[in-house]
PDB file of N, CA and C in Angstrom:
ATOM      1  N   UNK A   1      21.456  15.832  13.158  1.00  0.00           N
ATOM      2  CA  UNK A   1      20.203  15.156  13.460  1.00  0.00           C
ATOM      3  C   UNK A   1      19.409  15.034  12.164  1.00  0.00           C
ATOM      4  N   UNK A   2      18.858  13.791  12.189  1.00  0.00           N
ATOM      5  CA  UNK A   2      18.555  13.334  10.526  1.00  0.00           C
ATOM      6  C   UNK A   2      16.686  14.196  10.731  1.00  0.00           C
ATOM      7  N   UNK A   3      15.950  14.160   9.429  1.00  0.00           N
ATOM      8  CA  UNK A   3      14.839  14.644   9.478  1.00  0.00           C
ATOM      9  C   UNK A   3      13.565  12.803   9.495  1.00  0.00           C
ATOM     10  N   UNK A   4      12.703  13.286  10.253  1.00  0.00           N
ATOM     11  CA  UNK A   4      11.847  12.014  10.762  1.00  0.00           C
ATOM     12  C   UNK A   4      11.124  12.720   9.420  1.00  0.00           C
ATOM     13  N   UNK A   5      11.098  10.531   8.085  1.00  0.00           N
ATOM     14  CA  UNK A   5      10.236  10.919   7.496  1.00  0.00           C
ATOM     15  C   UNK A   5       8.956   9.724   7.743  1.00  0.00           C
ATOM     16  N   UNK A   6       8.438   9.654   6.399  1.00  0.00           N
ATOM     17  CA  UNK A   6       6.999   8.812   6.874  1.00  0.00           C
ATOM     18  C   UNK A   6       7.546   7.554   6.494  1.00  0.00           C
ATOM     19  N   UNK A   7       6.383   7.002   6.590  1.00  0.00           N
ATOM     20  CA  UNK A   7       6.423   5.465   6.249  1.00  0.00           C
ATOM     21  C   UNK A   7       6.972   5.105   4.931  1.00  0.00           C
ATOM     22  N   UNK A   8       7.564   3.931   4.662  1.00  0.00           N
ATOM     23  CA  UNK A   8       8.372   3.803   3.264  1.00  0.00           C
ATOM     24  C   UNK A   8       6.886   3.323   2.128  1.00  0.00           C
ATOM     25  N   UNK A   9       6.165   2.656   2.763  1.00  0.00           N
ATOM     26  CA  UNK A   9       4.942   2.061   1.804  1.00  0.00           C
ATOM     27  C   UNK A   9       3.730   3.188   2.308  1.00  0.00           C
ATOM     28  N   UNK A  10       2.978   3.178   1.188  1.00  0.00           N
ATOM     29  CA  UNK A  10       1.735   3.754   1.243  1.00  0.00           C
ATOM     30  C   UNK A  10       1.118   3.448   2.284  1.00  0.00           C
ATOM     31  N   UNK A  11      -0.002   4.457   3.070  1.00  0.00           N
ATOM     32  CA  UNK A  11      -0.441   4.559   4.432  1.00  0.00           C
ATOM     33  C   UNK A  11      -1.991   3.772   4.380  1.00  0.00           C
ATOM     34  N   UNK A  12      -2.381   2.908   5.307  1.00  0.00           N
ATOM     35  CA  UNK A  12      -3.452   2.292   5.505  1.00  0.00           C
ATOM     36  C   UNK A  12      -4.805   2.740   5.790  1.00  0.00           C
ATOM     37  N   UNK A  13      -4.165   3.627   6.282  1.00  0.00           N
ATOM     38  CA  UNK A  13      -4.924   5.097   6.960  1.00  0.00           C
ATOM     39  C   UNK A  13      -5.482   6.169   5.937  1.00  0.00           C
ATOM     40  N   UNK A  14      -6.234   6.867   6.603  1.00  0.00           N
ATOM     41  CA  UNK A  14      -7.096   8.508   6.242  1.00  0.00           C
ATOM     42  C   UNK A  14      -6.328   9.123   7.258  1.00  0.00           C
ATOM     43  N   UNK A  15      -5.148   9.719   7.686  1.00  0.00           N
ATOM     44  CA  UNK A  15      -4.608  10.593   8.498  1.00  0.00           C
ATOM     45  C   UNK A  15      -5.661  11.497   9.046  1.00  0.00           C
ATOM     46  N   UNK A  16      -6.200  12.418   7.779  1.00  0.00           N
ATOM     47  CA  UNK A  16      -7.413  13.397   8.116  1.00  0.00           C
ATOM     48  C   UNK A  16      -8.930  12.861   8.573  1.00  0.00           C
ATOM     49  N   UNK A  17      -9.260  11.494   8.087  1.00  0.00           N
ATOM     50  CA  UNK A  17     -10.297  10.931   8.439  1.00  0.00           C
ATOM     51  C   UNK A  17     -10.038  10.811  10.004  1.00  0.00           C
ATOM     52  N   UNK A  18      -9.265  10.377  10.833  1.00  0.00           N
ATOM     53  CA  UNK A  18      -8.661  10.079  12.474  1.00  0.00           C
ATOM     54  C   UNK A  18      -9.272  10.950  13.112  1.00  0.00           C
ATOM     55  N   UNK A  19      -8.340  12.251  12.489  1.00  0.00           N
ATOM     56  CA  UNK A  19      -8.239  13.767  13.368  1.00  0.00           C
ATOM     57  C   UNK A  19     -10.227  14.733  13.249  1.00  0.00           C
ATOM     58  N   UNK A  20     -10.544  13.989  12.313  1.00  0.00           N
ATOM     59  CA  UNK A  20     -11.640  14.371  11.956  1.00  0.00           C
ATOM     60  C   UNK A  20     -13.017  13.537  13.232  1.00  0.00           C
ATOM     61  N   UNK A  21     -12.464  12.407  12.868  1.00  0.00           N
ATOM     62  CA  UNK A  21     -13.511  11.029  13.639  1.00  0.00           C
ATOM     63  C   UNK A  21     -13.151  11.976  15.077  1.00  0.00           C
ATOM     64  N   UNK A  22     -11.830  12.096  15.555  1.00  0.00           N
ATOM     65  CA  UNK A  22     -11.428  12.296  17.178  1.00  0.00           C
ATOM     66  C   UNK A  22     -12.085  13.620  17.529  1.00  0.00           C
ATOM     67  N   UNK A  23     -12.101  14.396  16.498  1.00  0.00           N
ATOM     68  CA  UNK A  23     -13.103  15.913  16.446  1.00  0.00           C
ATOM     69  C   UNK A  23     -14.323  16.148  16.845  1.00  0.00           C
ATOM     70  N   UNK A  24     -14.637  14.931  15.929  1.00  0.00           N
ATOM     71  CA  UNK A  24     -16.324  15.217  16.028  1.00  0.00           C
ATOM     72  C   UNK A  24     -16.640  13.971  17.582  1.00  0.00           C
ATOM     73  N   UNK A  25     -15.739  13.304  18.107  1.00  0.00           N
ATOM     74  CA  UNK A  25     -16.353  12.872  19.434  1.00  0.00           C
ATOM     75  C   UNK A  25     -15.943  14.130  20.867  1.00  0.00           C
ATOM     76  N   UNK A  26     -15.390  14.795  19.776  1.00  0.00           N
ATOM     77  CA  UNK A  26     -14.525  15.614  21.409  1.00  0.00           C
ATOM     78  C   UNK A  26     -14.026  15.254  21.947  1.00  0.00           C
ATOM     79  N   UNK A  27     -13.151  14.617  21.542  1.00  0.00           N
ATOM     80  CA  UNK A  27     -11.990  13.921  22.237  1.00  0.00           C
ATOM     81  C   UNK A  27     -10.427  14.556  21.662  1.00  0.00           C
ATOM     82  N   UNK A  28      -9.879  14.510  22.611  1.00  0.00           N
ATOM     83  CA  UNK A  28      -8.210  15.575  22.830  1.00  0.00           C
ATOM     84  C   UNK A  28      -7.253  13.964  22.166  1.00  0.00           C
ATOM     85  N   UNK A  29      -6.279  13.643  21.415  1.00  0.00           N
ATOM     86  CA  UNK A  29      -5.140  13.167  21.442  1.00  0.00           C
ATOM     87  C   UNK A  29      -5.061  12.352  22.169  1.00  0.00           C
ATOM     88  N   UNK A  30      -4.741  12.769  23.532  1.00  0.00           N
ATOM     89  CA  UNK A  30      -4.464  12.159  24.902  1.00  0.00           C
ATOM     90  C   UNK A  30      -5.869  11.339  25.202  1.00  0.00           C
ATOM     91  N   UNK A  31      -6.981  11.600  25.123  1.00  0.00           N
ATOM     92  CA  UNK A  31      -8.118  10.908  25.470  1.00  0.00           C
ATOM     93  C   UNK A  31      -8.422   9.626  24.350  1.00  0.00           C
ATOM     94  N   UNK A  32      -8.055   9.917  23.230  1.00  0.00           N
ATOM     95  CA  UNK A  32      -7.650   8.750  22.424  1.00  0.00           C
ATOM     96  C   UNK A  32      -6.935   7.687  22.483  1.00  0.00           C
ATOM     97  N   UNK A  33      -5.483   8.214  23.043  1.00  0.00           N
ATOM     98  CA  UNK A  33      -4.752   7.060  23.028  1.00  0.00           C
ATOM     99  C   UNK A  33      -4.990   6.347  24.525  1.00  0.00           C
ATOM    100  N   UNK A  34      -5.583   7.262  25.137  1.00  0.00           N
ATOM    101  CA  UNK A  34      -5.767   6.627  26.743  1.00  0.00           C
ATOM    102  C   UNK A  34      -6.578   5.101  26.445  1.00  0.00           C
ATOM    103  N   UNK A  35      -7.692   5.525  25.325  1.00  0.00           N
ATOM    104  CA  UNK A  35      -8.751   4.864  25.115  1.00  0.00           C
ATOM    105  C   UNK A  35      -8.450   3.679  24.409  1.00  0.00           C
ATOM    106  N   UNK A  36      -7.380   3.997  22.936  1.00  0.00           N
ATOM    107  CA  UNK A  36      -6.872   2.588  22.217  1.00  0.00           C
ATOM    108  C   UNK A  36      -5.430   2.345  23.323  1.00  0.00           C
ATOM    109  N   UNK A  37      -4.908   2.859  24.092  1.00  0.00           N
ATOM    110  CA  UNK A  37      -3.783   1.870  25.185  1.00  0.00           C
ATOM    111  C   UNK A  37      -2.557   2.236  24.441  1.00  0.00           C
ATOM    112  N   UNK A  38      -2.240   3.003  23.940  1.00  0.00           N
ATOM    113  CA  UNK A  38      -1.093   3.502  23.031  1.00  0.00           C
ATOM    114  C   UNK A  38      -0.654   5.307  23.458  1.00  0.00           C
ATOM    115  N   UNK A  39       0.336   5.388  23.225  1.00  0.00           N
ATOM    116  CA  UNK A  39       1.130   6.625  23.445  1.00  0.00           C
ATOM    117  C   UNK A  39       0.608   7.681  22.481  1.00  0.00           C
ATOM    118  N   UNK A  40       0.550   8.922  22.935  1.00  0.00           N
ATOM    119  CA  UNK A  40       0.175  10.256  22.884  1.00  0.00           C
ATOM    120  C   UNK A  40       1.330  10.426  21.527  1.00  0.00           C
ATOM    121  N   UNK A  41       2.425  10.204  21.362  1.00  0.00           N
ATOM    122  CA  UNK A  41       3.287  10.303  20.447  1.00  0.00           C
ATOM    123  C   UNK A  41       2.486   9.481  19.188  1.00  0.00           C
ATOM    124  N   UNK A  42       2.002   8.484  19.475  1.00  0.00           N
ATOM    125  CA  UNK A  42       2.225   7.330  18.477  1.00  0.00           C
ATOM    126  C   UNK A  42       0.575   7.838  17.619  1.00  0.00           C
ATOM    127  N   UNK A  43      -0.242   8.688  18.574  1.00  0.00           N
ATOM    128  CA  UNK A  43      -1.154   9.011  18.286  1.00  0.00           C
ATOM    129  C   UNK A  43      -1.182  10.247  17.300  1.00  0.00           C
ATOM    130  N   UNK A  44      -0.385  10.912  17.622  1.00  0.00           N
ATOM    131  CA  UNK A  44       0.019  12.350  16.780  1.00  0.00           C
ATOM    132  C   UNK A  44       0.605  11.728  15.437  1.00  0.00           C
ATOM    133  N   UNK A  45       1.303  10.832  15.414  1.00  0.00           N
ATOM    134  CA  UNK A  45       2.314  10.366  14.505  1.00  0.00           C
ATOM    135  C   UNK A  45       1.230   9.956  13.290  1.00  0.00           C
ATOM    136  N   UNK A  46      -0.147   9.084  13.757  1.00  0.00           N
ATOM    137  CA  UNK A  46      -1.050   8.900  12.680  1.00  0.00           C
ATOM    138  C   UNK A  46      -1.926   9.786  12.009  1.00  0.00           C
ATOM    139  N   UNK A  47      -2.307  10.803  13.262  1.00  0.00           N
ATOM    140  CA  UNK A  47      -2.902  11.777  12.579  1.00  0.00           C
ATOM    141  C   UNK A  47      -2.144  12.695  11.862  1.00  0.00           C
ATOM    142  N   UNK A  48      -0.124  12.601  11.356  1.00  0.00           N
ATOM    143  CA  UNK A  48       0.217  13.496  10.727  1.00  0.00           C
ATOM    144  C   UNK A  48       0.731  12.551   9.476  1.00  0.00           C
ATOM    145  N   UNK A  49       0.390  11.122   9.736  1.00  0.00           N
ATOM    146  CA  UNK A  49       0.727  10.429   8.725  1.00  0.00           C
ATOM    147  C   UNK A  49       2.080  10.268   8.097  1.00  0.00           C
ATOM    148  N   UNK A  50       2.981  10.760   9.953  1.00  0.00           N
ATOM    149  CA  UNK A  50       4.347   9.561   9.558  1.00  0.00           C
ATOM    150  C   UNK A  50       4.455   8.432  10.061  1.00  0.00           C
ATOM    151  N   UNK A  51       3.665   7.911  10.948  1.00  0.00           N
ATOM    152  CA  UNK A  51       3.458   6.863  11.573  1.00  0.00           C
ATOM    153  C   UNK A  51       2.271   5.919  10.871  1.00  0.00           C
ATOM    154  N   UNK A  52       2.253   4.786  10.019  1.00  0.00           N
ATOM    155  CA  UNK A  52       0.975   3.752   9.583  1.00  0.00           C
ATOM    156  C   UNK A  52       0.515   3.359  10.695  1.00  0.00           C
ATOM    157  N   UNK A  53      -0.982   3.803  10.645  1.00  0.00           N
ATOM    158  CA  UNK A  53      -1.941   2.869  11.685  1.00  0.00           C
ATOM    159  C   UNK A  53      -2.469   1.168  10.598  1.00  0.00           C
ATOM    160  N   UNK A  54      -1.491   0.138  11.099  1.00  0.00           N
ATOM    161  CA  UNK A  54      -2.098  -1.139  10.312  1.00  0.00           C
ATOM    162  C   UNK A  54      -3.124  -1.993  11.043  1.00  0.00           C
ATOM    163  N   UNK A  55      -3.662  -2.747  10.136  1.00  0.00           N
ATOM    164  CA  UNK A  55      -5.209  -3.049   9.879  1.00  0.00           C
ATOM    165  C   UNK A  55      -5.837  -3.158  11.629  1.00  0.00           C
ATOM    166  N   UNK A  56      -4.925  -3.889  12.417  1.00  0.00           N
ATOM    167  CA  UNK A  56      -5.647  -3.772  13.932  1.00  0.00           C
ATOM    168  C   UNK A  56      -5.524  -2.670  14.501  1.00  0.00           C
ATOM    169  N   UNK A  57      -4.915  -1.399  14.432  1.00  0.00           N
ATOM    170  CA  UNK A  57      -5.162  -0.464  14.729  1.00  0.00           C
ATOM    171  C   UNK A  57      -5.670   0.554  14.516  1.00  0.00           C
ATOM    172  N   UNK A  58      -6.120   0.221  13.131  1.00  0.00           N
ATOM    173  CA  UNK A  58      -7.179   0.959  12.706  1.00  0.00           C
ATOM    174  C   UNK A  58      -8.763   0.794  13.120  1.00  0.00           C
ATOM    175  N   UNK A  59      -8.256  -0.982  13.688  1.00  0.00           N
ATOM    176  CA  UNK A  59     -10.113  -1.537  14.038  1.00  0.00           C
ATOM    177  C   UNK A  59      -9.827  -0.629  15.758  1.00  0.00           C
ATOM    178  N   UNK A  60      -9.212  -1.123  16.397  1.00  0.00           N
ATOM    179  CA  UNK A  60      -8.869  -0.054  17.622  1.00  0.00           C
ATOM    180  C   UNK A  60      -9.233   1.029  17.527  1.00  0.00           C
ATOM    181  N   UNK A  61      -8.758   1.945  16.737  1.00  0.00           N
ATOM    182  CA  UNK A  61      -9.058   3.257  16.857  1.00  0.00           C
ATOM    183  C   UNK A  61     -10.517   3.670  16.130  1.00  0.00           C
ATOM    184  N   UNK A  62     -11.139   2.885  15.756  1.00  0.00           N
ATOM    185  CA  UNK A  62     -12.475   3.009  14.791  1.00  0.00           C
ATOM    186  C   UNK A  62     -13.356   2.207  16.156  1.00  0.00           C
ATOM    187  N   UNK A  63     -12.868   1.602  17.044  1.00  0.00           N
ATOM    188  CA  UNK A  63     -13.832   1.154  18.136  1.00  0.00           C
ATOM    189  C   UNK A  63     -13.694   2.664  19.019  1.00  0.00           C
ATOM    190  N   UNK A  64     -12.421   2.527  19.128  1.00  0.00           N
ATOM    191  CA  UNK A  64     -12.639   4.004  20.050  1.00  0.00           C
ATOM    192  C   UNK A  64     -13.464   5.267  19.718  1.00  0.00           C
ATOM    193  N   UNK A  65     -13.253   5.617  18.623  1.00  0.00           N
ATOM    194  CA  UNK A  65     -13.851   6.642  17.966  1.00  0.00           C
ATOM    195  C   UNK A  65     -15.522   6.193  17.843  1.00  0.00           C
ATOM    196  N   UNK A  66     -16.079   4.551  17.804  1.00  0.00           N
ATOM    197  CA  UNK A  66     -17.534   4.582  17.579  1.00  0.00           C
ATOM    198  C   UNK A  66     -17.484   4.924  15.563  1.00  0.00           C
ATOM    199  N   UNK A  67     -16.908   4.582  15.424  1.00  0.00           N
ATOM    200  CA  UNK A  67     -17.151   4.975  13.908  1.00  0.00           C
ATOM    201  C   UNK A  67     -16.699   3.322  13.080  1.00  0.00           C
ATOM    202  N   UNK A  68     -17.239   3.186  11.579  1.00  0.00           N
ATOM    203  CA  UNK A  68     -16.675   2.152  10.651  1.00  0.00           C
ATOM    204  C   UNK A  68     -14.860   2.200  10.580  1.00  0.00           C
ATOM    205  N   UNK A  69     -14.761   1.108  10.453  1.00  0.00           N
ATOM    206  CA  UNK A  69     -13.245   1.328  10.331  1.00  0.00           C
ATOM    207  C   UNK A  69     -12.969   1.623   9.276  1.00  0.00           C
ATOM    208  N   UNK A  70     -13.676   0.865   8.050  1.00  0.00           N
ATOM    209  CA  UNK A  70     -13.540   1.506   6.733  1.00  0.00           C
ATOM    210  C   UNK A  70     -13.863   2.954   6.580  1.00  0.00           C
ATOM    211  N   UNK A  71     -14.238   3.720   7.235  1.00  0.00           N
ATOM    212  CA  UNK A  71     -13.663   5.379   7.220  1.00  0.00           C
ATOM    213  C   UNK A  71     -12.919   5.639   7.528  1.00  0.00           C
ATOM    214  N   UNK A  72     -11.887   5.123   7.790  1.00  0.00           N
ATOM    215  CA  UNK A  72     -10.397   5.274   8.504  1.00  0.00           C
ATOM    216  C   UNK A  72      -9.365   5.071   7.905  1.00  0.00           C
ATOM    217  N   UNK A  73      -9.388   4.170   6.823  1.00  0.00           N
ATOM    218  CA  UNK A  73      -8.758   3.526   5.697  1.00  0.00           C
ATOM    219  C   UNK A  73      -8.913   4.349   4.803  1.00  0.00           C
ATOM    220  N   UNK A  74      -7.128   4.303   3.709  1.00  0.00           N
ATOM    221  CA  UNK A  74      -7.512   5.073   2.993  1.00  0.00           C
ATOM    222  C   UNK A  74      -8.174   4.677   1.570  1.00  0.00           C
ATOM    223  N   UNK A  75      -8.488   5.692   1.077  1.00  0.00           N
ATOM    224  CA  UNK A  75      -9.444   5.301  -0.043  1.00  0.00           C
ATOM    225  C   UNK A  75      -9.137   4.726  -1.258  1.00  0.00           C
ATOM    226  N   UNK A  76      -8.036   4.483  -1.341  1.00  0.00           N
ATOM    227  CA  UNK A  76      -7.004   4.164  -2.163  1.00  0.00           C
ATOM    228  C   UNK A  76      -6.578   2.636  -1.819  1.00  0.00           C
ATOM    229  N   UNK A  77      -6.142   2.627   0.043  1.00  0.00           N
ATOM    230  CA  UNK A  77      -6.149   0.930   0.408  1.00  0.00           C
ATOM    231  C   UNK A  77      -7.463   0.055  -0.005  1.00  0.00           C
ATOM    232  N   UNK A  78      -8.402   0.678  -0.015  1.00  0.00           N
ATOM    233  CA  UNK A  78      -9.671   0.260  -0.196  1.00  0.00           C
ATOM    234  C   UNK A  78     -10.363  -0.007  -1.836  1.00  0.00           C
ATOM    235  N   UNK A  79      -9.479   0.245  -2.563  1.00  0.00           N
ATOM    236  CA  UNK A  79      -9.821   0.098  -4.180  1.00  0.00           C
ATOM    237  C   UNK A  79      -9.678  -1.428  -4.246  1.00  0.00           C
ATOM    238  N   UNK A  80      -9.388  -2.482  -3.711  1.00  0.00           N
ATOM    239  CA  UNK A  80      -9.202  -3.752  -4.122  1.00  0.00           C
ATOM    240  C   UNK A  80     -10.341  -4.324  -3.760  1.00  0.00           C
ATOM    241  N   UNK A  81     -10.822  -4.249  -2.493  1.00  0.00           N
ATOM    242  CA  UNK A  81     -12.433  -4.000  -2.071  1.00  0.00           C
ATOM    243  C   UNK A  81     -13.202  -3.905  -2.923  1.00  0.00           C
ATOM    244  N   UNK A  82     -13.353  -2.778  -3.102  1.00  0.00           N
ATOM    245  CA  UNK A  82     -14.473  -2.239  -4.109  1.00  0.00           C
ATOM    246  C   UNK A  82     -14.473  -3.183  -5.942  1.00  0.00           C
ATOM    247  N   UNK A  83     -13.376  -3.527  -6.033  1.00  0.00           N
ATOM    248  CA  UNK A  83     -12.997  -4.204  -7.491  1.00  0.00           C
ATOM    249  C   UNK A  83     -13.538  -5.572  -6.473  1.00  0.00           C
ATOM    250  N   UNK A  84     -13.662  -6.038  -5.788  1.00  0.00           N
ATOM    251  CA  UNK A  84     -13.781  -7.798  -5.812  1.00  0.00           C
ATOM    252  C   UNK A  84     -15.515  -7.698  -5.658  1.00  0.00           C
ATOM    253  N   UNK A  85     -15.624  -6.662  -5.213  1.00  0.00           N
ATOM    254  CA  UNK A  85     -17.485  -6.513  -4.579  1.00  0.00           C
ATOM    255  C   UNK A  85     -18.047  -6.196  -6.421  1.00  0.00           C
ATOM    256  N   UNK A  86     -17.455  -6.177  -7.240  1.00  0.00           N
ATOM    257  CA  UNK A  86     -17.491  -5.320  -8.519  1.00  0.00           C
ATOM    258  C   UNK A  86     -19.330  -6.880  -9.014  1.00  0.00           C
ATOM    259  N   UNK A  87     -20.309  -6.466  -9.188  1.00  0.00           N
ATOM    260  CA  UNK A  87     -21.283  -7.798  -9.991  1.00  0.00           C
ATOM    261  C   UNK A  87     -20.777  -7.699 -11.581  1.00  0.00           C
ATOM    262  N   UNK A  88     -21.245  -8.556 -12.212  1.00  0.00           N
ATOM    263  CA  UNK A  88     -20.754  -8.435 -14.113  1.00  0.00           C
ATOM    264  C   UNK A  88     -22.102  -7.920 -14.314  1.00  0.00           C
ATOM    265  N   UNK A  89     -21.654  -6.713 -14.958  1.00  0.00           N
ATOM    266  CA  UNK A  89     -22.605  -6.182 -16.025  1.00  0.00           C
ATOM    267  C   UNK A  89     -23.797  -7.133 -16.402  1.00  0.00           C
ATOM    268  N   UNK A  90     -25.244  -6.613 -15.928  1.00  0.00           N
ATOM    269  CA  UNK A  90     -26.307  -7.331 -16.924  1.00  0.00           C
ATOM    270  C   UNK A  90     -26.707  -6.844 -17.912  1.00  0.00           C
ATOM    271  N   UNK A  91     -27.076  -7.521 -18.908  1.00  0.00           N
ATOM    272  CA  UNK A  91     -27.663  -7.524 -20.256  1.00  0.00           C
ATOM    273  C   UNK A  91     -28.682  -6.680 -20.344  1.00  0.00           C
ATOM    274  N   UNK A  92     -29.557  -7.387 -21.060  1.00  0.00           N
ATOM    275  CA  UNK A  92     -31.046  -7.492 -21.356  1.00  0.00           C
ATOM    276  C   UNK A  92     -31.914  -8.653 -20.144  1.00  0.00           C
ATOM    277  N   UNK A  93     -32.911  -7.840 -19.993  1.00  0.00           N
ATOM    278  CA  UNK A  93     -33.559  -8.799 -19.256  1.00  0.00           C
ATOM    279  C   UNK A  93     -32.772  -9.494 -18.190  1.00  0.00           C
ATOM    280  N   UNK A  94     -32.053  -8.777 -18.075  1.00  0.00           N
ATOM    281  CA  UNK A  94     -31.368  -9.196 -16.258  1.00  0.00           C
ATOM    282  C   UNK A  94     -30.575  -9.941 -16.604  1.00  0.00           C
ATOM    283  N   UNK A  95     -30.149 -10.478 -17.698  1.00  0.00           N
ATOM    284  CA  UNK A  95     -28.941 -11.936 -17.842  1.00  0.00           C
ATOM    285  C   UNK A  95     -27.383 -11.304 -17.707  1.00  0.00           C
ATOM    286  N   UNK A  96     -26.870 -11.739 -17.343  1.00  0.00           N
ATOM    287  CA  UNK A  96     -25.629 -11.247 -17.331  1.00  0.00           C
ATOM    288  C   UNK A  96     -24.867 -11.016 -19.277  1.00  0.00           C
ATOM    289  N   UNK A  97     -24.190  -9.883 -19.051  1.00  0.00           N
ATOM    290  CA  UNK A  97     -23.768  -9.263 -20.166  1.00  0.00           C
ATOM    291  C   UNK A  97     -22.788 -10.573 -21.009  1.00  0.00           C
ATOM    292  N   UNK A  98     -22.756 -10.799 -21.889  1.00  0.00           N
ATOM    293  CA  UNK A  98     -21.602 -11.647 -22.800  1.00  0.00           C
ATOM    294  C   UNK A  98     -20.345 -10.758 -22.791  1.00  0.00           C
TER     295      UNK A  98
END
């Protein structure tokens, strides 16, 4: 019997951000996935981060939870974000930098 590993590409997800969000509502695993319509397995699988939660299931589980979805994402998927939101450097007197 072979060993179950993770995902082959980098995870979309905060694994610990999930288990954290599902914590602080008091909510069990099972009351989660009841809530996004998905299996108790498939739910464990993200919060141990061999299973990718991708981009619609992350908005799913960030509705369920009542939380941003961008806390759910990892912080790392989210660096391309942050570089396009990036303004150019201003100068003097507010002009943009040369």
């Amino acid at each position: 019997m072979s060993e179950r590993r993770g995902p082959k590409s980098p995870l979309d997800h905060d694994p610990q951000s999930v288990t954290e969000a599902r914590e602080e509502r008091g909510l069990t695993k099972t009351a989660l996935a009841r809530k996004v319509g998905v299996t108790l397995s498939l739910i464990s699988e993200i919060e141990k981060g061999t299973r990718n939660a991708h981009p619609e299931m992350i908005r799913r589980l960030a509705k369920a939870l009542r939380v941003p979805a961008y806390r759910l994402k990892r912080k790392s998927a989210m660096a391309h974000v942050d570089q396009d939101l990036m303004l150019p450097a201003r100068g003097e007197a507010g002009k943009p930098a040369a």
